[in-house]
C-alpha atoms as a PDB file:
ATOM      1  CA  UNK A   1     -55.432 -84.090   8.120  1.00  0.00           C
ATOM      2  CA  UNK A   2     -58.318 -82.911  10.109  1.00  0.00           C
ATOM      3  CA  UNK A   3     -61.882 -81.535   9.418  1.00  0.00           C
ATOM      4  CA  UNK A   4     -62.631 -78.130   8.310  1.00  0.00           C
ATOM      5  CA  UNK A   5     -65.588 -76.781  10.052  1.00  0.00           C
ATOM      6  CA  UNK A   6     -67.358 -74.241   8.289  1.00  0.00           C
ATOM      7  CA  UNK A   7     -69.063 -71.835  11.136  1.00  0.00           C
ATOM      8  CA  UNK A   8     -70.773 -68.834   9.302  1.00  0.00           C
ATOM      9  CA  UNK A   9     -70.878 -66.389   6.440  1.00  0.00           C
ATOM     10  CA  UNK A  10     -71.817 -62.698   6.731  1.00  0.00           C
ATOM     11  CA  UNK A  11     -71.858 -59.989   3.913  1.00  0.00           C
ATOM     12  CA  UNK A  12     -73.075 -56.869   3.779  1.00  0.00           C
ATOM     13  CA  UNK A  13     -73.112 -54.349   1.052  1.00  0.00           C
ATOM     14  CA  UNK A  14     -70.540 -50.987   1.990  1.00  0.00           C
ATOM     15  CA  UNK A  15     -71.442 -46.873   1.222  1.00  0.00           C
ATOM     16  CA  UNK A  16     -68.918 -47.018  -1.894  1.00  0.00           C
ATOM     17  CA  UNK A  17     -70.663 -50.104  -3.487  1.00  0.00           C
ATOM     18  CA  UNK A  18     -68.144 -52.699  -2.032  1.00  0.00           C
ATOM     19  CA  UNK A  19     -68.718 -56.224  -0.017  1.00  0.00           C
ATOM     20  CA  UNK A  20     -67.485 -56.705   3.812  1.00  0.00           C
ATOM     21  CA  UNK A  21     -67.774 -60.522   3.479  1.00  0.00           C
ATOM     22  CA  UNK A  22     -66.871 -62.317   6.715  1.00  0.00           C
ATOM     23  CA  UNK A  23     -65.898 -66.223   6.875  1.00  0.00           C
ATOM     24  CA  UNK A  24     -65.308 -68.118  10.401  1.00  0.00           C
ATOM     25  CA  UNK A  25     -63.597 -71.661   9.468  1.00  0.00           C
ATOM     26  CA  UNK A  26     -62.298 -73.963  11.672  1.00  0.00           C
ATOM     27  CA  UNK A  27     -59.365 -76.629  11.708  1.00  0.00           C
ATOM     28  CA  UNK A  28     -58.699 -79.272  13.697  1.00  0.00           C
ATOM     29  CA  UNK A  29     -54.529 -79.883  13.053  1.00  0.00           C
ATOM     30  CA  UNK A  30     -53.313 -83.216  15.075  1.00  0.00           C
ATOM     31  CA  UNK A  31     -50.682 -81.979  17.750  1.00  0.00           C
ATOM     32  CA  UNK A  32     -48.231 -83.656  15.950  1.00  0.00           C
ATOM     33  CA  UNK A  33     -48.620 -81.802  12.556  1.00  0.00           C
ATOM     34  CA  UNK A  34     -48.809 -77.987  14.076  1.00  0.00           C
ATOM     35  CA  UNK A  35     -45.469 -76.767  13.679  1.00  0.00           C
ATOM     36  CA  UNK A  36     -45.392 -78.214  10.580  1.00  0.00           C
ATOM     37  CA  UNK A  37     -48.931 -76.717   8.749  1.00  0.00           C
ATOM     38  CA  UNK A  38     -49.617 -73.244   7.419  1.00  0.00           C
ATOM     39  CA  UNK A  39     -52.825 -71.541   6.496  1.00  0.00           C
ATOM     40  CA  UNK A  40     -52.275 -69.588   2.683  1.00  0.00           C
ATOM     41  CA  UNK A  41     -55.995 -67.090   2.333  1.00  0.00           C
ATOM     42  CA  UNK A  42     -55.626 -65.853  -1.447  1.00  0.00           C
ATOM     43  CA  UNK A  43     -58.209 -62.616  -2.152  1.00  0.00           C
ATOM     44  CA  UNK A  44     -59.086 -62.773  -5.775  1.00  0.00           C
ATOM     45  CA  UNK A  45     -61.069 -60.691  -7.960  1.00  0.00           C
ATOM     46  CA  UNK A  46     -63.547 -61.717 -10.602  1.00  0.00           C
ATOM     47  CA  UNK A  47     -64.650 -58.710 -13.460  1.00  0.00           C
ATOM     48  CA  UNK A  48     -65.603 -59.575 -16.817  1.00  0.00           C
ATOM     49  CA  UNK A  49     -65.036 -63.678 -15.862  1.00  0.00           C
ATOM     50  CA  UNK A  50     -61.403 -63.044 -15.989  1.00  0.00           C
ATOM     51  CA  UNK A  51     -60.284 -63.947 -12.058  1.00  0.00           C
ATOM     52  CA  UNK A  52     -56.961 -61.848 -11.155  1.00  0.00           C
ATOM     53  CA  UNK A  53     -54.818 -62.464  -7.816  1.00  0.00           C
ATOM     54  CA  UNK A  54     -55.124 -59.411  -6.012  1.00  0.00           C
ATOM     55  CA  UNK A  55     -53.489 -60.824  -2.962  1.00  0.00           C
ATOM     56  CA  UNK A  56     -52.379 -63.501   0.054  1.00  0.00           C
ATOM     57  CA  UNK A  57     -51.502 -64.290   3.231  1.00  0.00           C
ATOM     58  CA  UNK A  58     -49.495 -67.275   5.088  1.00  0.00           C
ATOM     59  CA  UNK A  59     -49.928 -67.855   8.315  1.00  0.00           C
ATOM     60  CA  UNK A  60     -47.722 -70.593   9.697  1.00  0.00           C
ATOM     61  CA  UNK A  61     -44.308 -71.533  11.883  1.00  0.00           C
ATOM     62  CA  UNK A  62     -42.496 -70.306   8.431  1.00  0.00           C
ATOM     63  CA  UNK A  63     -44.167 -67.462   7.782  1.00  0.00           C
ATOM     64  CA  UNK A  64     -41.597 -64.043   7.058  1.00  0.00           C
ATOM     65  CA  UNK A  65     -43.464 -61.334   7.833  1.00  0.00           C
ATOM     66  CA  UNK A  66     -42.878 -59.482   4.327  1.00  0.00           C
ATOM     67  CA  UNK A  67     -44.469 -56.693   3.575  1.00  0.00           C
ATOM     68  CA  UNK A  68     -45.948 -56.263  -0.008  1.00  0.00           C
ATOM     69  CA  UNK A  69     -47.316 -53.220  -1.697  1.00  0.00           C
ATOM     70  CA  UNK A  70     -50.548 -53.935  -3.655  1.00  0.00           C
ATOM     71  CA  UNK A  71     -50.416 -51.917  -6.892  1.00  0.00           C
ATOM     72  CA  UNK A  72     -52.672 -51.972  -9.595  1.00  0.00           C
END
């Protein structure tokens, strides 16, 4: 597979306390591999050193477009 390019990292701190953290990646995916690759980004949270899932999305050819509902 190709080279992930890592291009920057921003954060900055919000009003309610809260992180806006931005990532710019990039992958180069031979031609003949596109329509078979997909992308998962997981969001996880860390409090008290347990780490919880809070979240995901795939982005891909298969991807189904489901909706989820995040509850807590």
């Amino acid at each position: 597979m190709g080279q992930v390019t890592k291009k920057k990292t921003s954060e900055r701190v919000l009003v309610d306390g809260g992180a806006d953290i931005g990532e710019s990646m990039f992958f180069n995916v031979p031609r003949s591999r596109v329509l078979k690759s997909h992308l998962r980004l997981s969001i996880v949270c860390d409090t008290d050193n347990v780490t919880k899932s809070i979240g995901h999305v795939t982005l891909g050819p298969k991807s189904s477009g489901k909706v989820g509902v995040l509850t807590s």
